[in-house]
N, C-alpha and C. Protein backbone atom coordinates (compact mmCIF):
# COMPACT_ATOMS: atom_id res chain seq x y z
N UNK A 1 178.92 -30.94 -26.80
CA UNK A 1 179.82 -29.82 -26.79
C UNK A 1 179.05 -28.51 -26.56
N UNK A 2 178.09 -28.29 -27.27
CA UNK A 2 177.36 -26.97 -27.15
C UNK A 2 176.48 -26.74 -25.82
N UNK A 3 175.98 -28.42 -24.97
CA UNK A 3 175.76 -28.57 -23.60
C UNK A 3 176.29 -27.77 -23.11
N UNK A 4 177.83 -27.98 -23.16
CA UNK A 4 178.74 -27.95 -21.85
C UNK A 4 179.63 -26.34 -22.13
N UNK A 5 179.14 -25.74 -23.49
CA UNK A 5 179.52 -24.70 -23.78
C UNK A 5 178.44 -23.86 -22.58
N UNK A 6 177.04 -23.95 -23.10
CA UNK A 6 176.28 -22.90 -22.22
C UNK A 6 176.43 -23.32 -20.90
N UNK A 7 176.42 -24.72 -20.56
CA UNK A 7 176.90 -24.35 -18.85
C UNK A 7 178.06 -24.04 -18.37
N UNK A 8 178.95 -23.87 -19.12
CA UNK A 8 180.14 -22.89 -18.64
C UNK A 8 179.82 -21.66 -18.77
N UNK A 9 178.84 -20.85 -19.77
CA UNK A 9 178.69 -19.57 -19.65
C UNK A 9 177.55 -19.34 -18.97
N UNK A 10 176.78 -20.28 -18.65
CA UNK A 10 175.82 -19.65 -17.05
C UNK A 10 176.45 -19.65 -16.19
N UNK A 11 177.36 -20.27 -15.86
CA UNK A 11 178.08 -20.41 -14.74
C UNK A 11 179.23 -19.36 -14.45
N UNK A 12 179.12 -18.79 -15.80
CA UNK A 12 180.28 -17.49 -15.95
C UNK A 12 179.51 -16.81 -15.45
N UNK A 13 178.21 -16.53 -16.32
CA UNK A 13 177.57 -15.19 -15.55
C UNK A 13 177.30 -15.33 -14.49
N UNK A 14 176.65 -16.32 -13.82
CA UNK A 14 176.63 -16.27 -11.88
C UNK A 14 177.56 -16.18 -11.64
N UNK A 15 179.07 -16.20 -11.97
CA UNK A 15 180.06 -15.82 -10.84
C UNK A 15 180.17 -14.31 -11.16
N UNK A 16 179.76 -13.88 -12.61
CA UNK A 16 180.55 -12.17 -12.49
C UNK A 16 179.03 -11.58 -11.86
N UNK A 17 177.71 -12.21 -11.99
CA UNK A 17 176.86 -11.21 -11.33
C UNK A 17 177.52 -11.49 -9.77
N UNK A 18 177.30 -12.63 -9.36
CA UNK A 18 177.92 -12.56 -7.68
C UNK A 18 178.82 -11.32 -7.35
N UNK A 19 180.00 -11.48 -8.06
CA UNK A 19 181.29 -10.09 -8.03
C UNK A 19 180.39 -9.00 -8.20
N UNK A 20 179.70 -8.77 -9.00
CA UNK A 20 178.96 -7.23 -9.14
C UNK A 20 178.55 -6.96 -7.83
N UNK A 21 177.60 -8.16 -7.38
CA UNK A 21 176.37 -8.14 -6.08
C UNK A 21 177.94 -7.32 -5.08
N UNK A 22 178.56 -8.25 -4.97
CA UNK A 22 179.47 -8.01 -3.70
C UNK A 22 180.64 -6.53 -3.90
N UNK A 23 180.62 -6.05 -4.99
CA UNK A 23 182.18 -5.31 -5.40
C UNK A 23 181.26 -3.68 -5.53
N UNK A 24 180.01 -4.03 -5.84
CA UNK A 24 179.06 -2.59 -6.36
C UNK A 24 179.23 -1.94 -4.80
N UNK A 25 179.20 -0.43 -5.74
CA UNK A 25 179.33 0.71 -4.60
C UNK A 25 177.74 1.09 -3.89
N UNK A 26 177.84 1.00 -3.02
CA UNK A 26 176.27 1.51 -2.51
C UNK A 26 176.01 3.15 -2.19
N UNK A 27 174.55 3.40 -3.09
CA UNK A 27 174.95 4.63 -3.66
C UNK A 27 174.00 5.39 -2.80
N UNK A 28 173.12 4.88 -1.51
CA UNK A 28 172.76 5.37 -0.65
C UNK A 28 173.50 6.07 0.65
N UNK A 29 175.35 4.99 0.46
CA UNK A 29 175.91 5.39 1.27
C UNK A 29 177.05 6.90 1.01
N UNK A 30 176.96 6.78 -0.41
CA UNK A 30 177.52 8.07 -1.08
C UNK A 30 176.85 8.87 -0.76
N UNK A 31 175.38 8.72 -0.66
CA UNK A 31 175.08 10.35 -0.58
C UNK A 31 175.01 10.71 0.85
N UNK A 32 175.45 10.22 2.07
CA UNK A 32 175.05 10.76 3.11
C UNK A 32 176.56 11.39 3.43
N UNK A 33 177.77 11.61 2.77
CA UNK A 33 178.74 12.37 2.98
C UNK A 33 178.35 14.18 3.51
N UNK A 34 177.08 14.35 2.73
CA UNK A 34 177.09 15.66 2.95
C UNK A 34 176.59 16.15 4.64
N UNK A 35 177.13 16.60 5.33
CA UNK A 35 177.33 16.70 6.32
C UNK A 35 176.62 18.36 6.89
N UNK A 36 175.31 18.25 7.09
CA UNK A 36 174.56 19.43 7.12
C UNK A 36 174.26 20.21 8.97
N UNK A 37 175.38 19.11 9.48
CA UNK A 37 175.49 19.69 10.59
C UNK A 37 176.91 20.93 10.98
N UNK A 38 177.55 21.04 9.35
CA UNK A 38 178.63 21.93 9.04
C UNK A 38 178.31 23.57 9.30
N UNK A 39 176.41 23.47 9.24
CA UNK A 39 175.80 24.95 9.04
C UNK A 39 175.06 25.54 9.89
N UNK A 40 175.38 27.15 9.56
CA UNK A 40 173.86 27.44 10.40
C UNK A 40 173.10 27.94 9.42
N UNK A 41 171.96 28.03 10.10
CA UNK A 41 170.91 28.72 9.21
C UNK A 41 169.63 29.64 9.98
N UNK A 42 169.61 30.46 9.09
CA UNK A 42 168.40 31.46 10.04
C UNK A 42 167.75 31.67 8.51
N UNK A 43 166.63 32.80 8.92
CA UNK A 43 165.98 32.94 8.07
C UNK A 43 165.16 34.76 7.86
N UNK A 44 165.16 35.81 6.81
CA UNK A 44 165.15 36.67 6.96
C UNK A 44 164.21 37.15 5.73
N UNK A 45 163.67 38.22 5.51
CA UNK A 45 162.68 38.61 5.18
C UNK A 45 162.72 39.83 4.30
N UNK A 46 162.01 39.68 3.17
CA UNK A 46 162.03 40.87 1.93
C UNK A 46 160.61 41.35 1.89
N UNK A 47 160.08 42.41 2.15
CA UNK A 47 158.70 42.68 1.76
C UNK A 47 158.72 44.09 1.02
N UNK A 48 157.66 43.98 0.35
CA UNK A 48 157.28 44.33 -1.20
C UNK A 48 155.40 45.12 -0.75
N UNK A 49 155.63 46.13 -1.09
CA UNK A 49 154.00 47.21 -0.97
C UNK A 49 153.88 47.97 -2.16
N UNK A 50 152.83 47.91 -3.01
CA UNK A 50 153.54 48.37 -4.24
C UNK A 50 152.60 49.93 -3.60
N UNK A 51 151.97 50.18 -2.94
CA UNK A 51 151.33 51.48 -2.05
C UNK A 51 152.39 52.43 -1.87
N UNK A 52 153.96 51.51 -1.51
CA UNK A 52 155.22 52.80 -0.71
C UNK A 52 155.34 53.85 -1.94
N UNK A 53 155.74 55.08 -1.95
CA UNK A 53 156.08 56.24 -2.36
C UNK A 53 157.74 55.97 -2.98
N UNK A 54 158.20 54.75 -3.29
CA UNK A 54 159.56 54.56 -3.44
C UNK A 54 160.00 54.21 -4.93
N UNK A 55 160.65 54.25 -5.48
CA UNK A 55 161.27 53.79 -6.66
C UNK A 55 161.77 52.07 -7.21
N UNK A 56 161.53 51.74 -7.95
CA UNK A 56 161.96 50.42 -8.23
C UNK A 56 163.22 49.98 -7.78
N UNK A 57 164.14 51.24 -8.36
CA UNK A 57 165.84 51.40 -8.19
C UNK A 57 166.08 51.60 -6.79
N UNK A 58 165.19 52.08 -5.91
CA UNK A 58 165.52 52.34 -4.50
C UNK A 58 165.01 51.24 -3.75
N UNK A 59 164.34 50.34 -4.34
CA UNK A 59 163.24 49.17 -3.60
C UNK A 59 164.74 48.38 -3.91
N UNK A 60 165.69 48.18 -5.31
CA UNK A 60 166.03 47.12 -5.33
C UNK A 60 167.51 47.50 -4.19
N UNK A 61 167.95 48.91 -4.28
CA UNK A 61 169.32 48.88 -3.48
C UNK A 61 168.98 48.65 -2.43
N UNK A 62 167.43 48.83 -1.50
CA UNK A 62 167.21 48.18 -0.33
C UNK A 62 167.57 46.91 -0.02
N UNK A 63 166.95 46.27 -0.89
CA UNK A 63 167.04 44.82 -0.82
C UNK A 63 168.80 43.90 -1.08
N UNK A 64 169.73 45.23 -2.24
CA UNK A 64 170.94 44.89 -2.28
C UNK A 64 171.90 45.08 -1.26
N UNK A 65 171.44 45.91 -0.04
CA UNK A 65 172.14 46.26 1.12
C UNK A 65 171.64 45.09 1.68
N UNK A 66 171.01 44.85 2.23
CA UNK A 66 170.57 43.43 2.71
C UNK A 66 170.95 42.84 2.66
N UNK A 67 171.09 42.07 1.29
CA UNK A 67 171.99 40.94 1.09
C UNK A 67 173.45 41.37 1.17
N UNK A 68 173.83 42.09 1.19
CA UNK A 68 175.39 42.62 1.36
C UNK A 68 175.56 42.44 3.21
N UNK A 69 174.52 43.03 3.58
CA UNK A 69 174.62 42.96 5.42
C UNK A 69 174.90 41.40 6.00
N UNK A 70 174.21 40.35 5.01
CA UNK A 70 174.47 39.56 6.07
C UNK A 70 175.44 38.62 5.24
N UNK A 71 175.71 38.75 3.80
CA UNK A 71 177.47 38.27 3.53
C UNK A 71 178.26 39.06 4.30
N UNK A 72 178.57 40.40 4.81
CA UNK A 72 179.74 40.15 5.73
C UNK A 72 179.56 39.82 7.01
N UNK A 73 178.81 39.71 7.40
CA UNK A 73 178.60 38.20 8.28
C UNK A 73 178.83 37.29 8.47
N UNK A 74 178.87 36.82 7.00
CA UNK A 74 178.80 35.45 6.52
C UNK A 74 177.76 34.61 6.17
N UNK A 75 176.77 35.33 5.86
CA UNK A 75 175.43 34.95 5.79
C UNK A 75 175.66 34.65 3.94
N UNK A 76 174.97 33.22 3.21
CA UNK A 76 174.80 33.67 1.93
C UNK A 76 173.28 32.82 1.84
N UNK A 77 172.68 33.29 0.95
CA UNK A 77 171.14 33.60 1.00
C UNK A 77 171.42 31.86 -0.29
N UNK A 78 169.96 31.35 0.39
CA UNK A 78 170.09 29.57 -0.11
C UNK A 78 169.09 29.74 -1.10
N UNK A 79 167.79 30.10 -0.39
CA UNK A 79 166.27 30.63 -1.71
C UNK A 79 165.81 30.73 -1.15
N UNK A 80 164.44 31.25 -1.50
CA UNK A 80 163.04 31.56 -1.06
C UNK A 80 162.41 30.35 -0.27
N UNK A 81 161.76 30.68 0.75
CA UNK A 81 161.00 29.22 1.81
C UNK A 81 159.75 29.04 1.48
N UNK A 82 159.57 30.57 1.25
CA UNK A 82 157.73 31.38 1.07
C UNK A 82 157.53 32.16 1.00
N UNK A 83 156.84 32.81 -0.11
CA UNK A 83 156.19 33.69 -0.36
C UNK A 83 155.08 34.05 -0.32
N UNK A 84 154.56 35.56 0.15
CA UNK A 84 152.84 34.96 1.07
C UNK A 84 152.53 36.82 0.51
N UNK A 85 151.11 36.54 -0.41
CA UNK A 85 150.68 37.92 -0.88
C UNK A 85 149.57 38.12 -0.02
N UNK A 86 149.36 39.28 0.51
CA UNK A 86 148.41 39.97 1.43
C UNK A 86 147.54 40.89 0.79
N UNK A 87 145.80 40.64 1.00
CA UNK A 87 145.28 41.57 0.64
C UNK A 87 144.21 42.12 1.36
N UNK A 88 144.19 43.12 1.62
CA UNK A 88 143.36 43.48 2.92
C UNK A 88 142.47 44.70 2.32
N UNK A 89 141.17 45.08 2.57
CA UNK A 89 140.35 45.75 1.94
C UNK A 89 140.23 46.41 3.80
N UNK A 90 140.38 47.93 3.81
CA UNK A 90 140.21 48.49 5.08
C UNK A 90 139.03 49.54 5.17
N UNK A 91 137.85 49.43 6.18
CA UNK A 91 136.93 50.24 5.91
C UNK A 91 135.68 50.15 4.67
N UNK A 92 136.00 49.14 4.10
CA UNK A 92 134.90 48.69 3.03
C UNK A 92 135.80 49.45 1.57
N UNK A 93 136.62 50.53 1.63
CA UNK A 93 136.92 51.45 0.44
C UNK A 93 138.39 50.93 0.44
N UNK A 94 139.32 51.24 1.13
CA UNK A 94 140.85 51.42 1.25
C UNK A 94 141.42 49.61 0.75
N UNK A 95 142.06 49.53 -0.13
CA UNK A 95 142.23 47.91 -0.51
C UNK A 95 143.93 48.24 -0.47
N UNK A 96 144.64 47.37 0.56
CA UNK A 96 146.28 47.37 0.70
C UNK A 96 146.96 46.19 -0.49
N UNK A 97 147.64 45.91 -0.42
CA UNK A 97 148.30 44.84 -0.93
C UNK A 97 149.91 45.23 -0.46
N UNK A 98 150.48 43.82 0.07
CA UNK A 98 152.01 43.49 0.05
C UNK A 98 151.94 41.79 0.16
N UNK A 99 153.58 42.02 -0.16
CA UNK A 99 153.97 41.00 -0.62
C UNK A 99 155.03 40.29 0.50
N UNK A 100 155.40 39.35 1.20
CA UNK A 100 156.67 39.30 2.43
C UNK A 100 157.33 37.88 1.58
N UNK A 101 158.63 37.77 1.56
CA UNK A 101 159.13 36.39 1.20
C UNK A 101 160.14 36.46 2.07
N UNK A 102 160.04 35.49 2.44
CA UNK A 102 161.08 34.22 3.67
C UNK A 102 162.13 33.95 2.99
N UNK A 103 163.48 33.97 3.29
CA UNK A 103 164.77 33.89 2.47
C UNK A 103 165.21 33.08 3.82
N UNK A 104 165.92 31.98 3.07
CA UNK A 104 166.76 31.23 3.85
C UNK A 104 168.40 31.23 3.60
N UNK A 105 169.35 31.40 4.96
CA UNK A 105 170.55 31.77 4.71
C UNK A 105 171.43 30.80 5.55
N UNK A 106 172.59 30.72 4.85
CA UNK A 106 173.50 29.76 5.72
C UNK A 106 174.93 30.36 5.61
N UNK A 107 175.66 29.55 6.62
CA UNK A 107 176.91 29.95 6.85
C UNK A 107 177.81 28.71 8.05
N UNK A 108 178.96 28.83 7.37
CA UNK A 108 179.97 27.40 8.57
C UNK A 108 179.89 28.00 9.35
N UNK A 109 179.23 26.94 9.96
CA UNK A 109 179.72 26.77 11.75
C UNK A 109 181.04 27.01 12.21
C-alpha cells in the first residue's frame, strides 16, 4: 500500500512539474514589450567654471531655463551620460578648472 501510495505521488509530481514546464510564462519574453524604437534621443550639455563672475542662484536659473527650453519641445532630460572635470594649469601660474556633463533627453516619436 505505501509502494503504490509514493508511486502515485511521483507520478503526481511529474505530471504537475510537466504543466508548470509547459503553462510557465517566459519572462524573457515579457521584457522585450518595451519598445525603444517609440523615441528620440539627443544629447545636451551643462557646464560648470567655478572662475565665472556669476552667482549660484544665477548658475542654477541658467541651467532651469534649459531644461524648460527643451520640455517645450518635448524634450525630458533621462540622466547624466558623463561627467568630465577639466584642469588645465596655463603659463606655468594661471590653473582653470570646469566641469561639462552630458545629459541625455528623450521624447515620442
Amino acid at each position: 500500500m505505501r509502494r503504490m501510495l509514493g508511486i502515485g505521488l511521483l507520478v503526481g509530481v511529474l505530471i504537475g512539474a510537466g504543466f508548470t514546464a509547459v503553462f510557465r510564462s517566459n519572462e524573457a519574453l515579457a521584457q522585450k514589450n518595451r519598445d525603444d524604437a517609440a523615441w528620440d534621443y539627443k544629447v545636451g550639455t551643462f557646464s560648470y567654471n567655478p572662475g565665472e563672475s556669476i552667482t549660484e542662484e544665477k548658475r542654477a536659473a541658467l541651467y532651469e531655463r534649459a531644461l524648460k527650453e527643451h520640455a517645450a519641445q518635448g524634450w525630458e532630460p533621462v540622466g547624466s551620460i558623463l561627467s568630465r572635470d577639466n584642469v588645465q594649469t596655463i603659463g606655468g601660474g594661471v590653473t582653470t578648472r570646469d566641469t561639462i556633463s552630458f545629459v541625455a533627453y528623450r521624447r515620442k516619436k
